[in-house]
Every structure is written in structure tokens, then in C-alpha cells.
C-alpha atoms as a PDB file:
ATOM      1  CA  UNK A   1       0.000   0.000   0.000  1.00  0.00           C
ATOM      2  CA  UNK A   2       3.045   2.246   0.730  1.00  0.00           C
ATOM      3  CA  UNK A   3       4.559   1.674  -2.660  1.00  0.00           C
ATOM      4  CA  UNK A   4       0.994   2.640  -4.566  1.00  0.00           C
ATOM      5  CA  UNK A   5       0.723   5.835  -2.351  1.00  0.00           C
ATOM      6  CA  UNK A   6       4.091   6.726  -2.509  1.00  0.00           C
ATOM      7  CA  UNK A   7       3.774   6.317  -6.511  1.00  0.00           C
ATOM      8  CA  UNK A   8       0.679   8.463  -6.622  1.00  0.00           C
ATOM      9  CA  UNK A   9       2.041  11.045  -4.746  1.00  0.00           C
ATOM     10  CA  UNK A  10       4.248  12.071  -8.035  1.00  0.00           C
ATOM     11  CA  UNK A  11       1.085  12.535  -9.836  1.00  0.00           C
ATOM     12  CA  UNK A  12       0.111  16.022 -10.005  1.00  0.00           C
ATOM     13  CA  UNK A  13      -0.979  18.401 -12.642  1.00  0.00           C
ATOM     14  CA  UNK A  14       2.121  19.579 -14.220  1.00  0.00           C
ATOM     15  CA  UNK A  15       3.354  15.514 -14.334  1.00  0.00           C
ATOM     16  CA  UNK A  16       0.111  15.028 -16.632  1.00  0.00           C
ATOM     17  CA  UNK A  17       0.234  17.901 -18.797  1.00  0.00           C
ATOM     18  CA  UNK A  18       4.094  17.393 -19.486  1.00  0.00           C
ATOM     19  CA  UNK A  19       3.441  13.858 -20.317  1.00  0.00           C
ATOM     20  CA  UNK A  20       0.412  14.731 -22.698  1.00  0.00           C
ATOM     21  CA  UNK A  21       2.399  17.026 -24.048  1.00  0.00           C
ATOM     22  CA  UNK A  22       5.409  15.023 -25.048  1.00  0.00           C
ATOM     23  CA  UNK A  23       2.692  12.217 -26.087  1.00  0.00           C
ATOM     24  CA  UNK A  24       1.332  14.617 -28.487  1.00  0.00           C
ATOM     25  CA  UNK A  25       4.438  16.299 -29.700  1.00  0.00           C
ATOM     26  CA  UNK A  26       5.943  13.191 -30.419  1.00  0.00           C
ATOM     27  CA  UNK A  27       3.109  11.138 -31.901  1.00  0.00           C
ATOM     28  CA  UNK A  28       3.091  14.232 -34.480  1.00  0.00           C
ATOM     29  CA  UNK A  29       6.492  13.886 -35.610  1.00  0.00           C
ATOM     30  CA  UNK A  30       6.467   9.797 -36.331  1.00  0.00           C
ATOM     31  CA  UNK A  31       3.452  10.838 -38.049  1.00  0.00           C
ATOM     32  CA  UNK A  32       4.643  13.696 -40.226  1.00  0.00           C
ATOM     33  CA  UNK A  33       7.275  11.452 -40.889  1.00  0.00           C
ATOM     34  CA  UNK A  34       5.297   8.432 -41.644  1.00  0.00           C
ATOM     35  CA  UNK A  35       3.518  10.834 -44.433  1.00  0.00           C
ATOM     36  CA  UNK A  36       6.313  11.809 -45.978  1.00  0.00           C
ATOM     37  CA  UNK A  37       7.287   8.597 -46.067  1.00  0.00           C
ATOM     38  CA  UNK A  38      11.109   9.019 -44.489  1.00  0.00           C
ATOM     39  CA  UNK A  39      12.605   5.995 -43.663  1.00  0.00           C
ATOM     40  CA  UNK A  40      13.562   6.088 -40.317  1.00  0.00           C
ATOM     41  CA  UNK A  41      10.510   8.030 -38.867  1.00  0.00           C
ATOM     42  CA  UNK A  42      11.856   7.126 -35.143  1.00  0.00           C
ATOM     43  CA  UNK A  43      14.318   9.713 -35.329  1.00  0.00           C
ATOM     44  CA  UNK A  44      11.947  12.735 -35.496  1.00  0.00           C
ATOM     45  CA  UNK A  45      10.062  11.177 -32.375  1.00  0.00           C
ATOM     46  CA  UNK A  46      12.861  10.856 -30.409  1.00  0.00           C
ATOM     47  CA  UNK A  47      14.546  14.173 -31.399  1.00  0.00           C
ATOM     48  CA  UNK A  48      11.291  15.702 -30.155  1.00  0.00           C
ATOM     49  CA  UNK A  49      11.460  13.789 -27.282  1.00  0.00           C
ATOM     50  CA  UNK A  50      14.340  15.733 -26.113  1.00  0.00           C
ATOM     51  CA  UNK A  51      13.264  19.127 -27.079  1.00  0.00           C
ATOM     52  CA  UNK A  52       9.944  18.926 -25.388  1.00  0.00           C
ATOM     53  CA  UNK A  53      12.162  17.802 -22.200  1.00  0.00           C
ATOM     54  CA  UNK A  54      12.744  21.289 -21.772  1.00  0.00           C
ATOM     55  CA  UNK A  55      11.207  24.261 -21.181  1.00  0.00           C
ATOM     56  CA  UNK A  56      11.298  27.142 -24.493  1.00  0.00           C
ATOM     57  CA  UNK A  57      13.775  29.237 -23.621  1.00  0.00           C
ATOM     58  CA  UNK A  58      16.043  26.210 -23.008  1.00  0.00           C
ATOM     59  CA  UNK A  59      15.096  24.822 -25.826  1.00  0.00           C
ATOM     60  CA  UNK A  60      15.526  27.644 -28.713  1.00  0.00           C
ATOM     61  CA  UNK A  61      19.211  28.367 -27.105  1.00  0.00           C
ATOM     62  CA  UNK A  62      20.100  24.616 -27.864  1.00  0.00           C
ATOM     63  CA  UNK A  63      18.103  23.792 -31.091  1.00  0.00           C
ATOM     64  CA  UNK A  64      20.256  25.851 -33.125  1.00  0.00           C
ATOM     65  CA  UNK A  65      23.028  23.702 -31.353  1.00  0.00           C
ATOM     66  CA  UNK A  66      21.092  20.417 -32.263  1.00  0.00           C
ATOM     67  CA  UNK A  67      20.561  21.357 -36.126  1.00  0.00           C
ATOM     68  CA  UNK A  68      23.682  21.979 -36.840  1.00  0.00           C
ATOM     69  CA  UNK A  69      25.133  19.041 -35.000  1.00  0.00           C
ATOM     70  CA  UNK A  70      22.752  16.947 -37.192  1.00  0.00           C
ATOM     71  CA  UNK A  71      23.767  18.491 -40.534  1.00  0.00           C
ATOM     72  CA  UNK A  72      27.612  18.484 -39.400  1.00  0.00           C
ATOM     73  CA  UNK A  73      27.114  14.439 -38.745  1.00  0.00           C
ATOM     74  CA  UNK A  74      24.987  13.773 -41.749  1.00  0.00           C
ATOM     75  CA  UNK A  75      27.978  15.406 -43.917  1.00  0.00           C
ATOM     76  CA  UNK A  76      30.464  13.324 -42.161  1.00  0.00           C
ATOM     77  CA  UNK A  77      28.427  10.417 -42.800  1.00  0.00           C
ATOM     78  CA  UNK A  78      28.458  10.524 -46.535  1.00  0.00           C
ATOM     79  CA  UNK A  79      31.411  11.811 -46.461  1.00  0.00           C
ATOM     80  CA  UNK A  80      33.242   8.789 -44.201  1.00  0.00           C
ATOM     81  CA  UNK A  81      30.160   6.674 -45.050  1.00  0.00           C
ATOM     82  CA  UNK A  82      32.188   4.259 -47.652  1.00  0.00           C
ATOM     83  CA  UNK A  83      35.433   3.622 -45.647  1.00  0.00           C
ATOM     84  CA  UNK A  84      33.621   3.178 -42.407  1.00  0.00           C
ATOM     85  CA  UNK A  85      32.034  -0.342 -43.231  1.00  0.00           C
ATOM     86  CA  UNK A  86      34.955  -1.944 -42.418  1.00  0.00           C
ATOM     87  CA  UNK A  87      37.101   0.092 -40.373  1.00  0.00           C
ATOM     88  CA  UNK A  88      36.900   0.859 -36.641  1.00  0.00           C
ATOM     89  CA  UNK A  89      39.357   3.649 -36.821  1.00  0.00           C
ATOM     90  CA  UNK A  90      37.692   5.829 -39.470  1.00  0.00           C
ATOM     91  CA  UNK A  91      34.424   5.578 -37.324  1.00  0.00           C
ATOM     92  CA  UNK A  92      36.812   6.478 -33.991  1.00  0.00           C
ATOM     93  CA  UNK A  93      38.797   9.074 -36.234  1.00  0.00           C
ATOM     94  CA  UNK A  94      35.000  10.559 -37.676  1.00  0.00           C
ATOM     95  CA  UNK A  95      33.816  10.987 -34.240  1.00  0.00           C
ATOM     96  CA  UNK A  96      36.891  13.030 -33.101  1.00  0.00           C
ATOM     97  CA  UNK A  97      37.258  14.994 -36.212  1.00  0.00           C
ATOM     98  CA  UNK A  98      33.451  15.937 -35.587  1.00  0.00           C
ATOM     99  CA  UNK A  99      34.264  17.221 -31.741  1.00  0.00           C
ATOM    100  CA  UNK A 100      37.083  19.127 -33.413  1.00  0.00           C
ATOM    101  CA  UNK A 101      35.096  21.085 -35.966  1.00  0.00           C
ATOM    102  CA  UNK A 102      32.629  21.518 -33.843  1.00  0.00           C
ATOM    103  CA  UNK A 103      35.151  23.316 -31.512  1.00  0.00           C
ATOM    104  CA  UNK A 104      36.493  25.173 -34.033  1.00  0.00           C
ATOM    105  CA  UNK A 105      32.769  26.586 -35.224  1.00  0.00           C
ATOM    106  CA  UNK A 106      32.161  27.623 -31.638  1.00  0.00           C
ATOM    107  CA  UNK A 107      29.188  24.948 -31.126  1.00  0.00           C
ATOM    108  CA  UNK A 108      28.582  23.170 -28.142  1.00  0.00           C
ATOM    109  CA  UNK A 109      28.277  19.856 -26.983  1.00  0.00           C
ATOM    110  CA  UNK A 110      24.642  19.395 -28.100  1.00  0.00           C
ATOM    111  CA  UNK A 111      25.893  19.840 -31.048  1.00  0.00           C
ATOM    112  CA  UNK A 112      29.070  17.427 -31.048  1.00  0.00           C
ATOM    113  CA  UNK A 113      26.308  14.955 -29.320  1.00  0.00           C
ATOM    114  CA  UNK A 114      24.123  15.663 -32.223  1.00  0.00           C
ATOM    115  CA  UNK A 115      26.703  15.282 -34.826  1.00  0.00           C
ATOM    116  CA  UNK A 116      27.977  12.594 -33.467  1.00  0.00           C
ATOM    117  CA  UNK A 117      24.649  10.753 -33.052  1.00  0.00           C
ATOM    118  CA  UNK A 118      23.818  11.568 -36.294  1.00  0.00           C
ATOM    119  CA  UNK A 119      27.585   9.750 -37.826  1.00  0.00           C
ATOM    120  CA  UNK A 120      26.438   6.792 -35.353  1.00  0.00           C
ATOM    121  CA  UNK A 121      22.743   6.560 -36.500  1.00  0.00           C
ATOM    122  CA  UNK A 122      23.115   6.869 -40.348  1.00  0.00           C
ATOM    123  CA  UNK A 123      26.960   4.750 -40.766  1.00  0.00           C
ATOM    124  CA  UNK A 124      25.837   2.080 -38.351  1.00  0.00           C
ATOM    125  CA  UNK A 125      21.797   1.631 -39.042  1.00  0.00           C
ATOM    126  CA  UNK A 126      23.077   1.690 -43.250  1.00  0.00           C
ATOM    127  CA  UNK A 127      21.524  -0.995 -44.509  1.00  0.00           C
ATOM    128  CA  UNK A 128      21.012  -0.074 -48.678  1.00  0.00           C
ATOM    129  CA  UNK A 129      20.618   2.996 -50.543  1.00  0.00           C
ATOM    130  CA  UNK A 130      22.822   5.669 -51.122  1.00  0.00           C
ATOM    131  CA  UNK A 131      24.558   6.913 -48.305  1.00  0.00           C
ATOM    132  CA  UNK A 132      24.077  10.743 -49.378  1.00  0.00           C
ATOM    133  CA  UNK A 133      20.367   9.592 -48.927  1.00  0.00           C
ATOM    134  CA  UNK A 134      20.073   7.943 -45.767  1.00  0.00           C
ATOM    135  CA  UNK A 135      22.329  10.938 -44.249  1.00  0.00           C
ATOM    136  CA  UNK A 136      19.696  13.145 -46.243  1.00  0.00           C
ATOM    137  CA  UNK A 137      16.446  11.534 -44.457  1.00  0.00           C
ATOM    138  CA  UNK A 138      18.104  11.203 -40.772  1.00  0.00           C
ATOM    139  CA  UNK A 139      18.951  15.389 -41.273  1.00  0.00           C
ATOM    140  CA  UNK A 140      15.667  15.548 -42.496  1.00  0.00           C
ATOM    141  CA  UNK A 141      13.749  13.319 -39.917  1.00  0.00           C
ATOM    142  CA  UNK A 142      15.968  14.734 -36.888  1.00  0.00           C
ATOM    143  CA  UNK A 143      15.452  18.418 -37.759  1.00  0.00           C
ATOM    144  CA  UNK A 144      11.252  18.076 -38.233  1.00  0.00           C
ATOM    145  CA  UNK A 145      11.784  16.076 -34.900  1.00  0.00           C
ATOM    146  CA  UNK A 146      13.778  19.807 -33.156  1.00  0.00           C
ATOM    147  CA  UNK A 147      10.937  21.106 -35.139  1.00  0.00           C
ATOM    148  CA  UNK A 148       8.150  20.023 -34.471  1.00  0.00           C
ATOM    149  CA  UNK A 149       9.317  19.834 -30.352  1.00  0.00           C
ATOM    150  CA  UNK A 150      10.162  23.361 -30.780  1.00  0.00           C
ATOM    151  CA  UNK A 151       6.701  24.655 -32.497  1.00  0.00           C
ATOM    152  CA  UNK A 152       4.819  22.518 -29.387  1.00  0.00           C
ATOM    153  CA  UNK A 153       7.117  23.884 -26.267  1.00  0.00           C
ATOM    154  CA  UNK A 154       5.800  27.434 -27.865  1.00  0.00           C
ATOM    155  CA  UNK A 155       2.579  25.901 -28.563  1.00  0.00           C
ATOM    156  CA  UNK A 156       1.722  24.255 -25.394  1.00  0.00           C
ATOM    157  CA  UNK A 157       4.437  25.890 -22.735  1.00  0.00           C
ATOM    158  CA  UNK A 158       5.730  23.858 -19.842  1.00  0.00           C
ATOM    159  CA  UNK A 159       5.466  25.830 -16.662  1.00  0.00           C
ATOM    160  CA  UNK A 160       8.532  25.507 -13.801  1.00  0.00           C
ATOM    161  CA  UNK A 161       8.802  22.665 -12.102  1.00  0.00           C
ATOM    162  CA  UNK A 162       7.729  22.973  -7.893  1.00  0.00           C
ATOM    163  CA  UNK A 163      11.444  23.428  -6.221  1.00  0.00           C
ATOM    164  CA  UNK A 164      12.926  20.053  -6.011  1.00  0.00           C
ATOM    165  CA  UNK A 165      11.810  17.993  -8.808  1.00  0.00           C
ATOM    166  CA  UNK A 166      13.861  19.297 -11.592  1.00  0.00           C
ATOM    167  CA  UNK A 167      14.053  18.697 -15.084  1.00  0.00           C
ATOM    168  CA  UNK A 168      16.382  18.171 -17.697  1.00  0.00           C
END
């Protein structure tokens, strides 16, 4: 009885609404995706899944960051995309080479995260195709992910959370 009142004591309003609010945001994106028929339409939920984890002012500052992470690790995809099949090193090598220009463009680490995310996600999950085209979809599915998170945390705010239960 402890455990199911102790469990129901983290219910409140602002748990509800944050939780609708993701559902919503993120249902949206897999199915813009789904109609435009990208191929890997979890990549715009998830990406939304993170924006909407924040509140909007946290979440414009960053999603600059997060786009051009994305586009910086799509472009190293097709651009590594053929020598990393078989070779450890270039995939290690792409990775630190992304941190690097990332430095040197004055990004942050969302960005490195998302650049490096993106390398990961389109080298790694590359099944057929061109590789200019998977990279081309992930940017694509990632960035109306940012989007559509973005357009919803203005859309649908999330208020503070009560002092102690922060969020990320």
C-alpha cells in the first residue's frame, strides 16, 4: 500500500500535462514522418522527445546547437560513409574529427552529441541505398523532430517545475 501511495504522490498536474504534451508532440512527428514517407521516422520522435524535455527558452538556445550538430554528422556520414564499413578507426577518427570542428565553429556539446549521433545513426543503421540519402532523411527526420518539439514547447508551454523535482 506504501509503494501505490508513494507512486501516486508524483502525480500532479504539471506531471500530466508534461506527459500529454510530449505524447502529443511526439506522436506528431512519427506521423509527419510516416507521411512523408522518411525511412527512419523514429528519429523525429525521439529528437522531439528531447526538445519537449525542456522548457522554451532552453530549448531555442540549444536547437540551433542540435541542427547543426545533425547536418555536421549527416555530412560526415556521406562523407566517411564508404570507408567506415569496415574500419573501426575511421568511425573512432570521424567521431573526433566531428568534436574538433565543432570546436572550431564555436558549437557546443549538443551539437558534437548531435553530430555525433547523427555519424552513429546513419553509418551504423546503413543498410542499402545511397549513403548521401540515408544521411539526407536522418537530417531531415531529426530536424522536423527539433521542429516540431520546438513549435509545441511554444505551442503548449511547460510551466517551472515545484522546487525540487527538476528537469532536464
Amino acid at each position: 500500500m506504501f509503494i501505490i501511495r508513494w507512486m501516486l504522490s508524483g502525480l500532479n498536474r504539471q506531471t500530466l500535462q508534461h506527459a500529454a504534451r510530449t505524447m502529443v508532440a511526439a506522436t506528431l512527428s512519427l506521423a509527419i514522418a510516416g507521411v512523408f514517407q522518411l525511412t527512419g521516422p523514429q528519429w523525429a520522435a525521439i529528437s522531439t522527445i528531447v526538445v519537449t524535455q525542456s522548457t522554451l527558452g532552453a530549448a531555442l538556445m540549444i536547437s540551433s546547437e542540435r541542427f547543426a550538430g545533425t547536418a555536421l554528422g549527416a555530412l560526415a556520414a556521406v562523407l566517411l560513409g564508404p570507408h567506415l564499413e569496415s574500419s573501426l578507426l575511421v568511425f573512432a577518427i570521424g567521431i573526433f574529427v566531428l568534436g574538433v570542428v565543432c570546436g572550431m565553429f564555436h558549437l557546443d556539446h549538443a551539437a558534437y552529441r548531435f553530430a555525433g549521433i547523427t555519424l552513429a545513426i546513419v553509418v551504423l543503421g546503413w543498410k542499402a541505398g545511397p549513403m548521401w540519402r540515408v544521411a539526407l532523411h536522418r537530417f531531415i527526420e531529426v530536424s522536423l523532430g527539433i521542429l516540431i518539439g520546438l513549435v509545441m514547447t511554444a505551442v503548449w508551454p511547460e510551466r517551472e517545475p515545484p522546487a525540487g523535482r527538476g528537469s532536464s
